[in-house]
C-alpha atoms as a PDB file:
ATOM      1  CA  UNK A   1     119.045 -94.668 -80.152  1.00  0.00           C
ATOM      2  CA  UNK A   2     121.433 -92.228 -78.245  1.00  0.00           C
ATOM      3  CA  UNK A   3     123.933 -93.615 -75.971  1.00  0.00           C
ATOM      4  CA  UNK A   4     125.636 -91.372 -73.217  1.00  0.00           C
ATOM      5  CA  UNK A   5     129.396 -92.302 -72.502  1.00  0.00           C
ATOM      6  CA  UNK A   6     130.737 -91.986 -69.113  1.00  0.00           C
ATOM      7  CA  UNK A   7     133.764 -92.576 -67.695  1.00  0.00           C
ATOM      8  CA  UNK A   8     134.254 -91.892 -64.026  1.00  0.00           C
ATOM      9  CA  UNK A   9     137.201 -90.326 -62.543  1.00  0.00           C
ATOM     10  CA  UNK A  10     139.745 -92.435 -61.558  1.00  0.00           C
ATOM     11  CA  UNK A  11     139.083 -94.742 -58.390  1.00  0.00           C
ATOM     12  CA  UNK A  12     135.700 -93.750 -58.468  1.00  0.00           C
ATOM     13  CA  UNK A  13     132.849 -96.363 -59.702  1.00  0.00           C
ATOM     14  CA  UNK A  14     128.488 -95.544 -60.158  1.00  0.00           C
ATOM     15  CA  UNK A  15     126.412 -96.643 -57.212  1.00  0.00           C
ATOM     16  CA  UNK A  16     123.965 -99.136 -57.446  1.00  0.00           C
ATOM     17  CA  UNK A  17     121.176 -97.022 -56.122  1.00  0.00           C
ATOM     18  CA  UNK A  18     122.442 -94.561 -58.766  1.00  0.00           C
ATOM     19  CA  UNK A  19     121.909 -97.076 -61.696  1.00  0.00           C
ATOM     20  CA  UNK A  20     118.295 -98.196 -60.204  1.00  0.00           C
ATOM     21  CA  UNK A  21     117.066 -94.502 -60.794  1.00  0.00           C
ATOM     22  CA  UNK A  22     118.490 -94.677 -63.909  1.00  0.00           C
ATOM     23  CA  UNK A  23     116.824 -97.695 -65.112  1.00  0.00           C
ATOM     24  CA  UNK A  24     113.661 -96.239 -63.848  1.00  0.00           C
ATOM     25  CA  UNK A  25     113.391 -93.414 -66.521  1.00  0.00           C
ATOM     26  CA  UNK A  26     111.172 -94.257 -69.262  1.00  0.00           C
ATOM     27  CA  UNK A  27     113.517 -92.740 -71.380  1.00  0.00           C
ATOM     28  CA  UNK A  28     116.702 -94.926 -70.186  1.00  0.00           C
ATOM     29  CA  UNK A  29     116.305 -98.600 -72.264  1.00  0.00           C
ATOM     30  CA  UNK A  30     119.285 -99.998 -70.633  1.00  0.00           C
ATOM     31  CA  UNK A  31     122.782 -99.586 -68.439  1.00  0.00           C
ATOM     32  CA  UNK A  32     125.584-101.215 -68.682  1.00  0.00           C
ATOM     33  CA  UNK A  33     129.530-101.076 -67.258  1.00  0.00           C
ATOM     34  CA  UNK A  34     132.361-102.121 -68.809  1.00  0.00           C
ATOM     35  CA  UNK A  35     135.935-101.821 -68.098  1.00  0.00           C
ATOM     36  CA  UNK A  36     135.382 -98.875 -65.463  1.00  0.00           C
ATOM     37  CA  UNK A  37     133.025 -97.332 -68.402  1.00  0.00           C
ATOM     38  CA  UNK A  38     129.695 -96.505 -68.204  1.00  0.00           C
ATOM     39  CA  UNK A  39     127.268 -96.916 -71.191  1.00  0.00           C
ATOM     40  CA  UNK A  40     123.911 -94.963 -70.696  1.00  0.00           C
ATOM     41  CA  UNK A  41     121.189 -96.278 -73.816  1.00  0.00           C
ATOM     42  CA  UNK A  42     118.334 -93.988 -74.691  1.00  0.00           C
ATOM     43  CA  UNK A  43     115.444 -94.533 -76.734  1.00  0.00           C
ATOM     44  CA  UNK A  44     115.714 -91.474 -78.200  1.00  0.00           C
ATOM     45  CA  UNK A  45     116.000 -87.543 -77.561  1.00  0.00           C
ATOM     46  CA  UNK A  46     113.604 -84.824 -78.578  1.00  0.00           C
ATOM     47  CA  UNK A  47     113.736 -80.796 -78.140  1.00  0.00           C
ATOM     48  CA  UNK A  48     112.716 -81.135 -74.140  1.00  0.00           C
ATOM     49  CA  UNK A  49     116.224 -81.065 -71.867  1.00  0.00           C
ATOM     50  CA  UNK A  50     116.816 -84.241 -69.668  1.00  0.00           C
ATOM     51  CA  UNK A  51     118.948 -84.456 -66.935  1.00  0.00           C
ATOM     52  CA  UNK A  52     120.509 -87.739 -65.746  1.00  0.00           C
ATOM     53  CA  UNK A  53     122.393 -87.638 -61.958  1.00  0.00           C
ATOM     54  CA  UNK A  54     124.667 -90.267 -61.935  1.00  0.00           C
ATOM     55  CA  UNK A  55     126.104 -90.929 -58.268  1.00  0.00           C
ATOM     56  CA  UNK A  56     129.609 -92.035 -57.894  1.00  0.00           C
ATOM     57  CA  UNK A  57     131.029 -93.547 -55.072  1.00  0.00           C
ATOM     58  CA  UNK A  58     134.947 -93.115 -54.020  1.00  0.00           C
ATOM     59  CA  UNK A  59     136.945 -97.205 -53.874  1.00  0.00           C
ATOM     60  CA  UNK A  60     140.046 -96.155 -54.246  1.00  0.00           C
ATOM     61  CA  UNK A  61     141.855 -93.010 -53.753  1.00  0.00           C
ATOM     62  CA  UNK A  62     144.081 -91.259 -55.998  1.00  0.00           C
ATOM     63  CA  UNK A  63     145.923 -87.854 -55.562  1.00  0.00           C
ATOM     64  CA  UNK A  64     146.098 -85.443 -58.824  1.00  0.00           C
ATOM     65  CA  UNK A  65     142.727 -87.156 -60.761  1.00  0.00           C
ATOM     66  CA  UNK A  66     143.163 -85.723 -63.777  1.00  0.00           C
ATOM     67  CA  UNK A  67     139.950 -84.621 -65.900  1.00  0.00           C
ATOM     68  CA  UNK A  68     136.903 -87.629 -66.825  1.00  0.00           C
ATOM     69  CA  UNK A  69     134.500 -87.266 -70.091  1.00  0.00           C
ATOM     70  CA  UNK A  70     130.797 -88.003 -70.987  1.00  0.00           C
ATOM     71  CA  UNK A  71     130.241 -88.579 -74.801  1.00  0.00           C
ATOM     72  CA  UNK A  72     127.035 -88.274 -76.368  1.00  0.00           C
ATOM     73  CA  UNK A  73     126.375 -89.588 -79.358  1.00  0.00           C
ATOM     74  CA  UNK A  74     123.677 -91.302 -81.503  1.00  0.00           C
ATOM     75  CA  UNK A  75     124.266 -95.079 -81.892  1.00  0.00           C
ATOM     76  CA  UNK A  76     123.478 -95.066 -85.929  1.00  0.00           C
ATOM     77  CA  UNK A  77     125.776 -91.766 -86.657  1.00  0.00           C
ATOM     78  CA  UNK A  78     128.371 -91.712 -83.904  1.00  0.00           C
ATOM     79  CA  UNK A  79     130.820 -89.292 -86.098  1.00  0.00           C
ATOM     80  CA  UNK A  80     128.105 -86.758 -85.060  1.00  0.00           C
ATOM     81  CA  UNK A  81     129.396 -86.747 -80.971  1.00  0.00           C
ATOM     82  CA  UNK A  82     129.521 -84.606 -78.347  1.00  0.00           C
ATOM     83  CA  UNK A  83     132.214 -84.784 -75.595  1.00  0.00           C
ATOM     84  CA  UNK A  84     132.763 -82.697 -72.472  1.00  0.00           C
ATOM     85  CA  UNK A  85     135.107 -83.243 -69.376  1.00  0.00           C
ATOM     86  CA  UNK A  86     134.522 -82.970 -65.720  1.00  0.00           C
ATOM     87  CA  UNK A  87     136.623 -82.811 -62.798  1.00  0.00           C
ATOM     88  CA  UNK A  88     134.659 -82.640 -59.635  1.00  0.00           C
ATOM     89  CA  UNK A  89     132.028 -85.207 -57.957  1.00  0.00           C
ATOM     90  CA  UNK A  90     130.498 -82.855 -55.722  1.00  0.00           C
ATOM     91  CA  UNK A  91     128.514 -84.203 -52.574  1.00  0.00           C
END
């Protein structure tokens, strides 16, 4: 199992229509958010690339949002992670 780690920028949190598309992926065997983190669970990964969109939607703003990471990582080896930051939402 691979989970995907994502923590949304601050004052931002995931749509619900967002997690509904997600949960409709064959691939995707569950979502859930806790403490303004989102936990993505996969079934598993093979050589083909996968993209997940994950729409975020503004609550709160803040000025200077400093930089938010996605971790990837497989559930039974987690030492084995990767981790990347972003620091835009786009439209």
């Amino acid at each position: 199992m691979v989970i995907i780690e994502v923590s949304p920028l601050s004052g931002f949190v995931m749509t619900s229509r967002s997690r509904m598309l997600l949960e409709n992926r064959t691939i995707v065997k569950k979502i859930e958010v806790k403490a303004n983190m989102v936990y993505i669970y996969l079934e598993k990964l093979n050589d083909e690339s996968q993209t997940f969109i994950l729409q975020l939607e503004q609550v709160i703003q803040v000025k200077n949002l400093k930089p938010a990471s996605i971790k990837i990582y497989d559930y039974y080896q987690p030492g084995g992670s990767q981790i990347c930051s972003y620091s835009d939402v786009g439209s």
